[in-house]
Structure formats: structure tokens, C-alpha cells
Protein backbone atom coordinates (compact mmCIF):
# COMPACT_ATOMS: atom_id res chain seq x y z
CA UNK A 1 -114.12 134.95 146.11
CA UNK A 2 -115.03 134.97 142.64
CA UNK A 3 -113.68 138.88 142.10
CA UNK A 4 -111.36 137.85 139.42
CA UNK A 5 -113.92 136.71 137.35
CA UNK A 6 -115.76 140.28 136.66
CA UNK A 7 -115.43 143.61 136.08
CA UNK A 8 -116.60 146.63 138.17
CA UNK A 9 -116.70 150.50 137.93
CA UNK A 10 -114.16 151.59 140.18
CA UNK A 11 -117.11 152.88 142.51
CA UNK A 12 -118.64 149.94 142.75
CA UNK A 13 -114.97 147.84 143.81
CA UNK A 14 -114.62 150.70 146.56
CA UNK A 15 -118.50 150.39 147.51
CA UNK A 16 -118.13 147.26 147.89
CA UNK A 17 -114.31 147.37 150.13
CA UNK A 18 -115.92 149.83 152.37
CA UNK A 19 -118.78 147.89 152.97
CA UNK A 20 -116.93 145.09 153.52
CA UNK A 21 -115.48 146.47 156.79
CA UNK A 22 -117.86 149.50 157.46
CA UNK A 23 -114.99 152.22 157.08
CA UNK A 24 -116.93 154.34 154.98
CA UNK A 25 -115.78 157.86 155.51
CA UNK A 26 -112.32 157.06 156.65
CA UNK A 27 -109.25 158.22 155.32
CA UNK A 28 -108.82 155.36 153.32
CA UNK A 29 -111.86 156.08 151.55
CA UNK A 30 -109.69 159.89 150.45
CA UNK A 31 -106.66 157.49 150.08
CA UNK A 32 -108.19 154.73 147.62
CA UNK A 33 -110.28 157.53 145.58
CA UNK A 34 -106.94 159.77 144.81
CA UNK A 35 -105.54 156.75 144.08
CA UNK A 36 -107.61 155.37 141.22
CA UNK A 37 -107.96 159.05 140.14
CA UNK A 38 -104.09 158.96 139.97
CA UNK A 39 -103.50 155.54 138.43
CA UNK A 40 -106.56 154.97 136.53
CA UNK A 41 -106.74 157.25 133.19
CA UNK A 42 -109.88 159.61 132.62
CA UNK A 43 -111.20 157.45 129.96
CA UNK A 44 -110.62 154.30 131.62
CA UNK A 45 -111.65 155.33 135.04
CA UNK A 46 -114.94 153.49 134.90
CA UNK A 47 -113.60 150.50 134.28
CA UNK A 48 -111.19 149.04 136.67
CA UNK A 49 -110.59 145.16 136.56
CA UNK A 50 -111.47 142.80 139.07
CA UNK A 51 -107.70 142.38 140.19
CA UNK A 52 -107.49 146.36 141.26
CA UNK A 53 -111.37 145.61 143.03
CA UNK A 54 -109.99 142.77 144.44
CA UNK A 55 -106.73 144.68 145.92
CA UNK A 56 -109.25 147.10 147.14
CA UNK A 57 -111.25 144.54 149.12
CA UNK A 58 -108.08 143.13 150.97
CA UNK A 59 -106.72 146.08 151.79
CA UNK A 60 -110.20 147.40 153.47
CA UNK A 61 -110.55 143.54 154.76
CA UNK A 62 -106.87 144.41 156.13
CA UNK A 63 -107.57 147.90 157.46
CA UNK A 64 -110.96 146.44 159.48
CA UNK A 65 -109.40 143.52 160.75
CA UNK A 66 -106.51 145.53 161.88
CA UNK A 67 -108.70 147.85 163.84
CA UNK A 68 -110.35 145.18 165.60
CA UNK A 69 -107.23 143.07 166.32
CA UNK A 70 -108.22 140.03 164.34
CA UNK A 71 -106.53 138.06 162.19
CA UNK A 72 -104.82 139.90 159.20
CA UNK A 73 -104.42 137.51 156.20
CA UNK A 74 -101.48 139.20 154.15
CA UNK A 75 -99.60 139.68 157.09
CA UNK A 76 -99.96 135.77 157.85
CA UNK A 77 -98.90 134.86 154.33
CA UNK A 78 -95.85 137.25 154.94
CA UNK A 79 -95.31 135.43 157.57
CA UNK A 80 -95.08 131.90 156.56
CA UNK A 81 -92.74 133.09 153.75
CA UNK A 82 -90.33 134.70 156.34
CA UNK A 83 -90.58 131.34 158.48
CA UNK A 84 -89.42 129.47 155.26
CA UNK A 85 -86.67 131.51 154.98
CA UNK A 86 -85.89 130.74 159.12
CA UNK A 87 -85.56 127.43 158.44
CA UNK A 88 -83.32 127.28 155.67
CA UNK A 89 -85.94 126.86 153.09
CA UNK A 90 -84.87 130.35 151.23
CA UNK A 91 -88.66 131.24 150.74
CA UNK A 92 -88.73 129.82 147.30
CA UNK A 93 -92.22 129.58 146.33
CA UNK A 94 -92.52 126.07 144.23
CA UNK A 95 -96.63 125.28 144.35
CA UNK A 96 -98.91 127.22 144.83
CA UNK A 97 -98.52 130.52 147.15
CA UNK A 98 -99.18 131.28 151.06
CA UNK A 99 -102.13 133.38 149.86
CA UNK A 100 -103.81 130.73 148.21
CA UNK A 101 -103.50 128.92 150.66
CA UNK A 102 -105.13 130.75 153.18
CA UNK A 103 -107.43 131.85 151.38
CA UNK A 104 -108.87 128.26 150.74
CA UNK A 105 -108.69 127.40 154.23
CA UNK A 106 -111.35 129.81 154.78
CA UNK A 107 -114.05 127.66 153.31
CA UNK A 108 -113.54 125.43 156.29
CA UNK A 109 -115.51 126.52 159.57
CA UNK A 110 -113.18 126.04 162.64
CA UNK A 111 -110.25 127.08 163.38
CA UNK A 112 -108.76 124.22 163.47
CA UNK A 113 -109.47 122.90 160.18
CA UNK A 114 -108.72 126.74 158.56
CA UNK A 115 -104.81 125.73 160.27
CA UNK A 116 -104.95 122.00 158.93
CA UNK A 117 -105.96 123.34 155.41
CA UNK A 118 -102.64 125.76 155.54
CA UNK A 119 -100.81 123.12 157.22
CA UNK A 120 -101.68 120.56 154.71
CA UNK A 121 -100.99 123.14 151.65
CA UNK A 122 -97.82 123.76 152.76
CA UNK A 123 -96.37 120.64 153.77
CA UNK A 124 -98.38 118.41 151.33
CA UNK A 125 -98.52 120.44 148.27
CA UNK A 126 -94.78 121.25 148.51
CA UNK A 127 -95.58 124.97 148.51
CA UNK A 128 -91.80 125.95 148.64
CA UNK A 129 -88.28 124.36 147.45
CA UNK A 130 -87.35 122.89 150.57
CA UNK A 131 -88.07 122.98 154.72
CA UNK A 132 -91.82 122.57 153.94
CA UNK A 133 -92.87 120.60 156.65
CA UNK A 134 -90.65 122.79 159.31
CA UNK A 135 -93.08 125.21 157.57
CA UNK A 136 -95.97 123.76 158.00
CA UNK A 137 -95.15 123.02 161.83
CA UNK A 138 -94.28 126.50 162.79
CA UNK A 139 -97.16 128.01 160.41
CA UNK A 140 -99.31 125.57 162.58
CA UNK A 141 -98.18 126.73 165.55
CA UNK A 142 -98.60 130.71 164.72
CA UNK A 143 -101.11 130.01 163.53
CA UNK A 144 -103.07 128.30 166.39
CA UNK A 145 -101.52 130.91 168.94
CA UNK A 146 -103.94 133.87 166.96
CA UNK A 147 -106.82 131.33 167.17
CA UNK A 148 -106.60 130.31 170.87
CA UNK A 149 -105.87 126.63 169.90
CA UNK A 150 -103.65 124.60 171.82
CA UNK A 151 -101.39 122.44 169.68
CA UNK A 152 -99.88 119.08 170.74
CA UNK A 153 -95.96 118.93 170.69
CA UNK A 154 -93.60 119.90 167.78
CA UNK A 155 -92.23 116.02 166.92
CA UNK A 156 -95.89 115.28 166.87
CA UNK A 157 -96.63 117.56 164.82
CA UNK A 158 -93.83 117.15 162.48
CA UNK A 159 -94.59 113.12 162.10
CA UNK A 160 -98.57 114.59 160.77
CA UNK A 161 -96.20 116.40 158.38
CA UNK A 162 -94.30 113.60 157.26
CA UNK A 163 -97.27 111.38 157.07
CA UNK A 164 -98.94 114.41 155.20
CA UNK A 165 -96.48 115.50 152.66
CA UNK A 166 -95.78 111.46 151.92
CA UNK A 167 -99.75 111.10 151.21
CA UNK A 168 -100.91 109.09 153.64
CA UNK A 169 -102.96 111.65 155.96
CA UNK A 170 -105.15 114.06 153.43
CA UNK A 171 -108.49 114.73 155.11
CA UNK A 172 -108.68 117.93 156.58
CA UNK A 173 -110.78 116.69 159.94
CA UNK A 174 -108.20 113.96 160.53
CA UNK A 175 -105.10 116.60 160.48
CA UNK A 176 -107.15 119.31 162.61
CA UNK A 177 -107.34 115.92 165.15
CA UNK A 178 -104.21 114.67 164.75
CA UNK A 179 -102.66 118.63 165.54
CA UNK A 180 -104.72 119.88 168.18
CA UNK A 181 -104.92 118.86 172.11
């Protein structure tokens, strides 16, 4: 999503959030408009910067997602963080961020491939300070549960890991493979 890279009016960044998930009408559409009126002054209110378009967009992408019971991509980055933090990692963020992650996952087509792309992020790009495979395995594992993938079996899983975060395994395909029954 190039959204950082442009400005819009603040009419066009909701425009475009609301027609993002069709919610046009809604109460968030009262909430986000008293909200720009709020934070954005009178003079500046035309002009809101990609970043505050962009927040718009998630949260509508949120909101609709949400309502259909699909996969909600801020709570999964929550998520990973809190399951560093499980495993004694302390959910310091070294490289990179759950977010990013995620988000370029989503340029692959399956599912399986979208989880090997996080799984790969976080336990080859040494996303946090420590316990980033252990990560990466139970990140995998949520992960695949939402999607209605079957995973093979944790120690399997955590040699990928190993052979991921020490180099050897970096093509996308070959970890969807290597992590999926």
C-alpha cells in the first residue's frame, strides 16, 4: 500500500476507508468525521497526511473484517508480540515490526505462503531480541488455525526455524512445504 507516499483531503482518506469495507453510513463514519474535526485544525483540515489516511483505512479494514469474522491484522500483530513475551522473549522489537511483516505477507496468494512470509520474518529476520523462532512456531501455528491449515508437528516446525533463521531455507514456497501437512 503505497498510502504513505501521498497526501489526501481528509474526505478523500475517509472515502476511500469506507469504501474499502462498504460501511458507509455507519457510526464510524460519525466517529472518524468528529474526529478529524476535533484533531485536525480548521485551516489544516483539508489536508491530512497519508499516515492519518492510512490509520483510517486499517481501522475501517479492521471494523469490516471484524464484522465478517475474518482475519483482523492488528489484532494478529498484537498477538505475536504478546506470544514473544510468553516465551521469554520480553517483546523487544529488534528488526523490523509484526506489522510489517504481515503486511508483506499479503503479496503472497495462499495462505500458506502469507504464514511462511510471517514465519520467515520473524524467525529469519530476527524481528525481536530473543525467542524468535519459538515465535515464529507459535505465530505459525495461530496463524494456520484462522486459515484452516493444518500444520505438521511443533519440533518440525521448529528445525524449519532453525534452518530458517541460520539461512539455509529462504524461499517462501519451500517453508509453506516444509510447515504444512
Amino acid at each position: 500500500m503505497n498510502a504513505f507516499l501521498r497526501r489526501e483531503t481528509y474526505s478523500q482518506a475517509l472515502e476511500g476507508a469506507l469504501a474499502l469495507e462498504g460501511v458507509r453510513g455507519s457510526l464510524f463514519t460519525k466517529v472518524g468525521q468528529e474526529t478529524a474535526a476535533a484533531v485536525v485544525p480548521a485551516v489544516e483540515r483539508e489536508v491530512v497526511y497519508a499516515e492519518y489516511a492510512f490509520e483510517e483505512r486499517m481501522v475501517a479494514q479492521e471494523f469490516g473484517a471484524a464484522a465478517r469474522g475474518e482475519f483482523n491484522f492488528k489484532s494478529f500483530a498484537d498477538e505475536i508480540v504478546s506470544i514473544n513475551k510468553a516465551t521469554d522473549g520480553g517483546g523487544v522489537l529488534l528488526n523490523g515490526t509484526p506489522s510489517s511483516a504481515i503486511n508483506s505477507a499479503m503479496y503472497y496468494e495462499t495462505a500458506a505462503e502469507q504464514g511462511a512470509s510471517i514465519f520467515r520474518s520473524i524467525s529469519g529476520g530476527h524481528m525481536f531480541m530473543n525467542g524468535n523462532k519459538r515465535t515464529a512456531v507459535a505465530a505459525f501455528q495461530s496463524f494456520a488455525k484462522q486459515h484452516g491449515l493444518t500444520p505438521v508437528s511443533r519440533q518440525q516446525m521448529m528445525n524449519v526455524a532453525t534452518q530458517v533463521a541460520t539461512g539455509k531455507i529462504t524461499d517462501i514456497s519451500q517453508i509453506a512445504k516444509m510447515l504444512t501437512k
